[in-house]
N, C-alpha and C. Protein backbone atom coordinates (compact mmCIF):
# COMPACT_ATOMS: atom_id res chain seq x y z
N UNK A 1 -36.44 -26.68 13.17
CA UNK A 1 -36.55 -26.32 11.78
C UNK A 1 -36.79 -24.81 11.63
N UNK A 2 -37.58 -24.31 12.52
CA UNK A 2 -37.76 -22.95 12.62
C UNK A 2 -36.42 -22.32 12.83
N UNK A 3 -35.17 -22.78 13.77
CA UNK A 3 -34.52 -21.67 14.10
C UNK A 3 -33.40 -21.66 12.62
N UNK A 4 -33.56 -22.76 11.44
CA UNK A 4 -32.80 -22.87 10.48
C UNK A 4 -33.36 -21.90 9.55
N UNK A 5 -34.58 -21.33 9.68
CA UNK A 5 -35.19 -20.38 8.42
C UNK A 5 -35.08 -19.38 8.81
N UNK A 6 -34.83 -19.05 10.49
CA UNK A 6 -34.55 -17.82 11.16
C UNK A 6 -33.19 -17.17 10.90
N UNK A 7 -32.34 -17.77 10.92
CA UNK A 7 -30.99 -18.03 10.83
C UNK A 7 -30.50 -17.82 9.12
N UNK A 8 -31.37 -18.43 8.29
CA UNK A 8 -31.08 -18.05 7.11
C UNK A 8 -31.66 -16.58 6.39
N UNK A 9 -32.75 -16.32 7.17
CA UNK A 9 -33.60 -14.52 6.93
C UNK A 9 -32.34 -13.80 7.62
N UNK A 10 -31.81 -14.16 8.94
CA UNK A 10 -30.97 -13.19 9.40
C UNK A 10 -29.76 -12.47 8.37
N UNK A 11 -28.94 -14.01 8.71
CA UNK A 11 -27.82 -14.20 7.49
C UNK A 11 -28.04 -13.22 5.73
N UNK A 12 -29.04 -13.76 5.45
CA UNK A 12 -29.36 -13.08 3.92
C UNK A 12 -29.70 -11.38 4.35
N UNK A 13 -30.30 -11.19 5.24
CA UNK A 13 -30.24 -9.82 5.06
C UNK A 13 -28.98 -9.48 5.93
N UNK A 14 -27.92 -9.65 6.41
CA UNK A 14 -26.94 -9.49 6.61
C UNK A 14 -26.19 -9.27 5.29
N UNK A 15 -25.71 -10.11 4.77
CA UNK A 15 -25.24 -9.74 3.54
C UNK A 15 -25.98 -9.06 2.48
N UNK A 16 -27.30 -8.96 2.10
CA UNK A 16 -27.80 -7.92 1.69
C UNK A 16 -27.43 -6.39 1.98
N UNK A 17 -27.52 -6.25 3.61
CA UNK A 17 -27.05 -5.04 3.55
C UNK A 17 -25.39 -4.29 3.51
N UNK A 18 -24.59 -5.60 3.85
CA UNK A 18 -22.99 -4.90 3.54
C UNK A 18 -22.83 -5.27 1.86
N UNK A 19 -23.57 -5.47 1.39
CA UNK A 19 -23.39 -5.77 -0.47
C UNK A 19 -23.73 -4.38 -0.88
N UNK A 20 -25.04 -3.82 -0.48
CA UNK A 20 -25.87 -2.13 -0.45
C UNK A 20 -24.62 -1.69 -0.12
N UNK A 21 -24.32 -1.69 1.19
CA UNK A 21 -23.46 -0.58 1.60
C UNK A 21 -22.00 -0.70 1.21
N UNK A 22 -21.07 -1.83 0.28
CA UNK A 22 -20.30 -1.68 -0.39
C UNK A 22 -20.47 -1.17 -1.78
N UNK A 23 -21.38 -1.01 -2.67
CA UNK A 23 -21.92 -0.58 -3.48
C UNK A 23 -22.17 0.75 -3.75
N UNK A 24 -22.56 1.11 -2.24
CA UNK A 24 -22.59 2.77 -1.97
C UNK A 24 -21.10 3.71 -2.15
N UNK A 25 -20.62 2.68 -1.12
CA UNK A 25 -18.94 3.29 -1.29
C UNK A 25 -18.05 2.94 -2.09
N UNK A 26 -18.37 2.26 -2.84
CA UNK A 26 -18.07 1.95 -4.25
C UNK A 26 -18.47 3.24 -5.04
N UNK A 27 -19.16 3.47 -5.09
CA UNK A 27 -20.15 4.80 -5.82
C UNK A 27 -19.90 6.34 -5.77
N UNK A 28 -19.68 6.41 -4.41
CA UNK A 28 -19.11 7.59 -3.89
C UNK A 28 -17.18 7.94 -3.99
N UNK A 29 -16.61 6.44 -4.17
CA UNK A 29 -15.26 6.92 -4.43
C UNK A 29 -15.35 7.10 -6.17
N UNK A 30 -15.68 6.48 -6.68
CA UNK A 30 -15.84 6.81 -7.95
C UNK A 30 -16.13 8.21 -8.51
N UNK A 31 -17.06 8.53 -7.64
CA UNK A 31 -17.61 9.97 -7.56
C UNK A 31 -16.56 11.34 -7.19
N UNK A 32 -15.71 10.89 -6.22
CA UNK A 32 -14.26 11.69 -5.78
C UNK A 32 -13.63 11.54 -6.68
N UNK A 33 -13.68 10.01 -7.16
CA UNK A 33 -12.39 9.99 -8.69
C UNK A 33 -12.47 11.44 -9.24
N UNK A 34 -13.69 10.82 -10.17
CA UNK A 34 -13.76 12.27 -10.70
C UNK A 34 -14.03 13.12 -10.43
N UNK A 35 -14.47 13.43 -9.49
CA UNK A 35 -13.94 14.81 -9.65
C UNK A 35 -12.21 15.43 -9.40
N UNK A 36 -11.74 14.84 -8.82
CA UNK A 36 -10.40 15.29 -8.58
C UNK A 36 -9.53 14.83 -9.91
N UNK A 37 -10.00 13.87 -10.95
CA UNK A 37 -9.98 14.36 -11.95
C UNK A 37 -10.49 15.40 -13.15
N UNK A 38 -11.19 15.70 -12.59
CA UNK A 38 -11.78 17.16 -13.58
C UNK A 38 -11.13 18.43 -12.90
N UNK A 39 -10.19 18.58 -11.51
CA UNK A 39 -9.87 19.13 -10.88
C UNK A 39 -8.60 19.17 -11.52
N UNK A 40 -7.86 18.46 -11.74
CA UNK A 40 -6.70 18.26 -12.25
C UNK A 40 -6.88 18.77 -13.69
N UNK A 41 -7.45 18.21 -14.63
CA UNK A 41 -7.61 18.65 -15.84
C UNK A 41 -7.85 20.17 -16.05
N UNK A 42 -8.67 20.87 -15.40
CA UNK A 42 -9.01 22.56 -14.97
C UNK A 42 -7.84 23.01 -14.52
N UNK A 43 -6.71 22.35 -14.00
CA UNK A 43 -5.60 23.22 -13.36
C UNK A 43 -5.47 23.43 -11.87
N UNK A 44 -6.20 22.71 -11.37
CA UNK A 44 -6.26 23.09 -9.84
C UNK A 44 -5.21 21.53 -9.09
N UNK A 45 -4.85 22.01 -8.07
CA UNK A 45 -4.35 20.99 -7.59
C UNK A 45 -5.28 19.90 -6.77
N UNK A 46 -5.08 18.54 -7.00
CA UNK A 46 -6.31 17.48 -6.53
C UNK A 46 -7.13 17.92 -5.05
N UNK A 47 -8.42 18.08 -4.74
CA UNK A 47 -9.05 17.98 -3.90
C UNK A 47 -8.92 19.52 -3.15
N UNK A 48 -8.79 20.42 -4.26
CA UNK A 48 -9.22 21.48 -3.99
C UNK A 48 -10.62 22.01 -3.86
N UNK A 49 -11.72 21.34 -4.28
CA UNK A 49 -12.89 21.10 -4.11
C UNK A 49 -13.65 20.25 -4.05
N UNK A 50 -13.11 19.00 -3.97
CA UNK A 50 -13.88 17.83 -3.65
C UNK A 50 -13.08 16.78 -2.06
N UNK A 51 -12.34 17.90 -1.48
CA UNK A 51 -12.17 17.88 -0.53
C UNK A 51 -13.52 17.40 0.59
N UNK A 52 -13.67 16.20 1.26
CA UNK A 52 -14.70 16.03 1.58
C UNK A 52 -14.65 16.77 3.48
N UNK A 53 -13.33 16.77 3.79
CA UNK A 53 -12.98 17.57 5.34
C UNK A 53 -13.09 18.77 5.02
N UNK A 54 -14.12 19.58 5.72
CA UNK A 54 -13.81 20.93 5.29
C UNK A 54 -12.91 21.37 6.68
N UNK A 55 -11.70 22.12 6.24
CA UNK A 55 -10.40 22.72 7.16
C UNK A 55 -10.95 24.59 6.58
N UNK A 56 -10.10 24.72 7.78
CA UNK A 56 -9.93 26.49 7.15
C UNK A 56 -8.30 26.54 6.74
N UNK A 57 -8.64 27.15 5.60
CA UNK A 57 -7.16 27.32 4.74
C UNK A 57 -7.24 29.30 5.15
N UNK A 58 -5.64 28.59 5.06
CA UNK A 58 -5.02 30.67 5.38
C UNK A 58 -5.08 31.12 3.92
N UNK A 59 -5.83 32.35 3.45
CA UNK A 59 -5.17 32.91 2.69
C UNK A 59 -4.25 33.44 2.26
N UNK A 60 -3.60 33.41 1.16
CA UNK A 60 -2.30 34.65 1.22
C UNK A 60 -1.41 33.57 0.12
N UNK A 61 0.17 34.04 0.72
CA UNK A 61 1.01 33.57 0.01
C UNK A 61 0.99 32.14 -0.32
N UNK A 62 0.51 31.48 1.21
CA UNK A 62 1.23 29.74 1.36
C UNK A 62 0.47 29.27 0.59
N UNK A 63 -0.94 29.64 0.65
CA UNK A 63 -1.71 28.37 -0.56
C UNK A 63 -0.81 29.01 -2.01
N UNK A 64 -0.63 30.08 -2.32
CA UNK A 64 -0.29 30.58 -3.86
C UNK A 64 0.95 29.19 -3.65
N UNK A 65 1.81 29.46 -3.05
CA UNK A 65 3.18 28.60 -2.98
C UNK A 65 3.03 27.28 -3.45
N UNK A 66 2.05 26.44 -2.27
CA UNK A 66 1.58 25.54 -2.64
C UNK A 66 1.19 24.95 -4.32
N UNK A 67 0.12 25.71 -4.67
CA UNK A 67 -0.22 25.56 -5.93
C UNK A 67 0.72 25.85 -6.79
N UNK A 68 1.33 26.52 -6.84
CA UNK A 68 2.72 26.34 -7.83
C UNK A 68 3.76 25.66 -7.38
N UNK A 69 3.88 25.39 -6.70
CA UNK A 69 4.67 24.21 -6.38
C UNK A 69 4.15 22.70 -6.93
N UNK A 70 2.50 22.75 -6.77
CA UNK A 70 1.76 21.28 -7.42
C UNK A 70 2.19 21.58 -8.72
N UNK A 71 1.60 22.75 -9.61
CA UNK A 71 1.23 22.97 -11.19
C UNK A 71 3.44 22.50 -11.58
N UNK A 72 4.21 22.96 -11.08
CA UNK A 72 5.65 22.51 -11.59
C UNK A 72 6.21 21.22 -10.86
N UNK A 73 5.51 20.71 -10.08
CA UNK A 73 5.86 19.07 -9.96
C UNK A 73 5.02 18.34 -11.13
N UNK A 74 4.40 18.30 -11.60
CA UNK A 74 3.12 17.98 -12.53
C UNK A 74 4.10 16.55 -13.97
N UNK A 75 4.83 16.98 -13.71
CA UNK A 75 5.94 16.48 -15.04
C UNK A 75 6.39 14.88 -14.84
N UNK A 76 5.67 14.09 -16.00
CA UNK A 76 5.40 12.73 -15.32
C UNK A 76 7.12 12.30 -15.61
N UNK A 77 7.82 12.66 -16.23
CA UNK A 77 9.25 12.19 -16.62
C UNK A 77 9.96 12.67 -15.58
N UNK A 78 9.84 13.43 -14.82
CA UNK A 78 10.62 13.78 -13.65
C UNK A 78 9.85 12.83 -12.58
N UNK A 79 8.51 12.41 -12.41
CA UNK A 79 8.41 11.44 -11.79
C UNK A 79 8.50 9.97 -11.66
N UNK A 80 8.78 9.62 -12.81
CA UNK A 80 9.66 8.69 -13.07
C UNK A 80 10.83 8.36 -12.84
N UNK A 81 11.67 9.72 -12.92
CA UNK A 81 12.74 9.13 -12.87
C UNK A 81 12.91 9.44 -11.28
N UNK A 82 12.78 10.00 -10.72
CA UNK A 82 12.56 9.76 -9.06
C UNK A 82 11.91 8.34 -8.84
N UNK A 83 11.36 8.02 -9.33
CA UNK A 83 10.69 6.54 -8.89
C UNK A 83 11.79 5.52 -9.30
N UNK A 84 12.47 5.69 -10.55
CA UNK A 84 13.47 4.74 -10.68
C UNK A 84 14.98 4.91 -10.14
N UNK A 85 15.25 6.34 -9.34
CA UNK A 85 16.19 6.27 -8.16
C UNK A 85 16.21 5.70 -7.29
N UNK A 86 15.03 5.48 -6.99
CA UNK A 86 13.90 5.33 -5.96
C UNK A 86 14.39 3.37 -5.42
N UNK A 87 14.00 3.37 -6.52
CA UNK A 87 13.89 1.70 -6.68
C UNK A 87 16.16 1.67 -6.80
N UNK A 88 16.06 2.25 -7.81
CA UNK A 88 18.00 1.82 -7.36
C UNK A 88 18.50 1.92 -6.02
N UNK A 89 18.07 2.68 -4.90
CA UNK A 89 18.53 2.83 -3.52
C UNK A 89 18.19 1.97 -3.02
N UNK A 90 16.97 1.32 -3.02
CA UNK A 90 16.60 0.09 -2.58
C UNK A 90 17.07 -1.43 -2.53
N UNK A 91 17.45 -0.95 -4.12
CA UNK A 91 18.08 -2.37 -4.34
C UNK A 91 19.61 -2.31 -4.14
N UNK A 92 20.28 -0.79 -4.04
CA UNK A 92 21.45 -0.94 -3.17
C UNK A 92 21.65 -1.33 -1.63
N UNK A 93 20.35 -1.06 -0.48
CA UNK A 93 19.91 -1.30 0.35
C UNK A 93 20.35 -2.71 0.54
N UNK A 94 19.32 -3.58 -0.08
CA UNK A 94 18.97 -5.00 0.17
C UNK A 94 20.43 -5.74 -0.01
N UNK A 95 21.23 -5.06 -0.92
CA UNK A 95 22.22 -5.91 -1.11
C UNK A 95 23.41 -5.66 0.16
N UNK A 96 23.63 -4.47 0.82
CA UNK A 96 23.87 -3.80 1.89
C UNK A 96 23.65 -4.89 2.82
N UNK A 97 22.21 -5.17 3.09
CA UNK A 97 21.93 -5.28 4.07
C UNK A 97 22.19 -7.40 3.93
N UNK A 98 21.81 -7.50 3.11
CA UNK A 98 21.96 -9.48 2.53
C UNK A 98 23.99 -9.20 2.88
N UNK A 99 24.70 -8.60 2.40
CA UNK A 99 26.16 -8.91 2.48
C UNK A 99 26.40 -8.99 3.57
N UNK A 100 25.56 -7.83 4.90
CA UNK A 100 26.11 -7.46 6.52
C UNK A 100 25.72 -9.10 7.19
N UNK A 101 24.39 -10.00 6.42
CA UNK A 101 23.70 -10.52 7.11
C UNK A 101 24.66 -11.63 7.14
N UNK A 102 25.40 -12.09 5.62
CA UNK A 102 26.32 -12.57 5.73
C UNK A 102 27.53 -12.96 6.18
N UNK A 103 27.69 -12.07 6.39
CA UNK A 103 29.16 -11.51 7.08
C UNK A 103 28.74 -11.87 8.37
N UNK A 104 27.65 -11.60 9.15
CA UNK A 104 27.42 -12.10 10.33
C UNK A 104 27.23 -13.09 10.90
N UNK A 105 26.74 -13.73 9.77
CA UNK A 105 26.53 -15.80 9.92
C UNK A 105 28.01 -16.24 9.68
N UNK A 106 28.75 -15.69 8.90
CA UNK A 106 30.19 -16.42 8.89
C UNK A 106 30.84 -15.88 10.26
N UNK A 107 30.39 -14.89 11.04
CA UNK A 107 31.09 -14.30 12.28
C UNK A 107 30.83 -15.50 13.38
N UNK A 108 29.48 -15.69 13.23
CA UNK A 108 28.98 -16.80 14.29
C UNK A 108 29.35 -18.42 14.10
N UNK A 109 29.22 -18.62 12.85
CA UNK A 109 30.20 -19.73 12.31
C UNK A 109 31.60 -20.13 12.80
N UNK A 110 32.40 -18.94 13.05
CA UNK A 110 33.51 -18.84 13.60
C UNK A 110 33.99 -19.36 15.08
N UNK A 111 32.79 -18.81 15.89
CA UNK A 111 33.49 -18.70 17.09
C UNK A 111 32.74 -20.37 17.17
């Protein structure tokens, strides 16, 4: 009887503590949300400061490049419509690839 109350203290604080510690990181991405939304809204490109790796960045031209290169991709109608090319190649793909598959079962059919 004892090792059933042992077993249930273990268990409960087992899940006690990955409930805490999903909660935490629950908390902390929320916390990156925004900021890399307030990052965005200010004009900066995402995780220019809430970058949690700190790297050494080169100064000079390449970051300038970079950032203007983010600030004129920014245009949600041009990303769209890349996303819905996107999806048409695909579904030219599948049909590509369903006709070859075909063609190959009637090959084997054959002989």
């Amino acid at each position: 009887m004892e090792t059933i109350w042992i077993l249930t203290v273990i268990f409960s604080f087992i899940i006690v503590v990955s409930t805490l510690d999903h909660r935490y990181n629950l908390r902390k991405k929320k916390i990156e949300a925004a900021l890399r939304m307030r990052e965005m809204e200010m004009g900066y490109p995402p995780g220019t400061y809430s970058n949690v790796t700190y790297r050494k960045h080169k100064k000079g031209a390449a970051s300038e490049a970079s950032f203007t290169e983010w600030r004129q991709g920014t245009n949600r109608a041009e990303l769209r419509k890349g996303i819905d090319e996107l999806q048409g190649r695909l579904a030219n793909l599948e049909t590509i690839m369903k006709s070859r598959k075909n063609s190959f079962e009637g090959f084997e059919n054959k002989e």
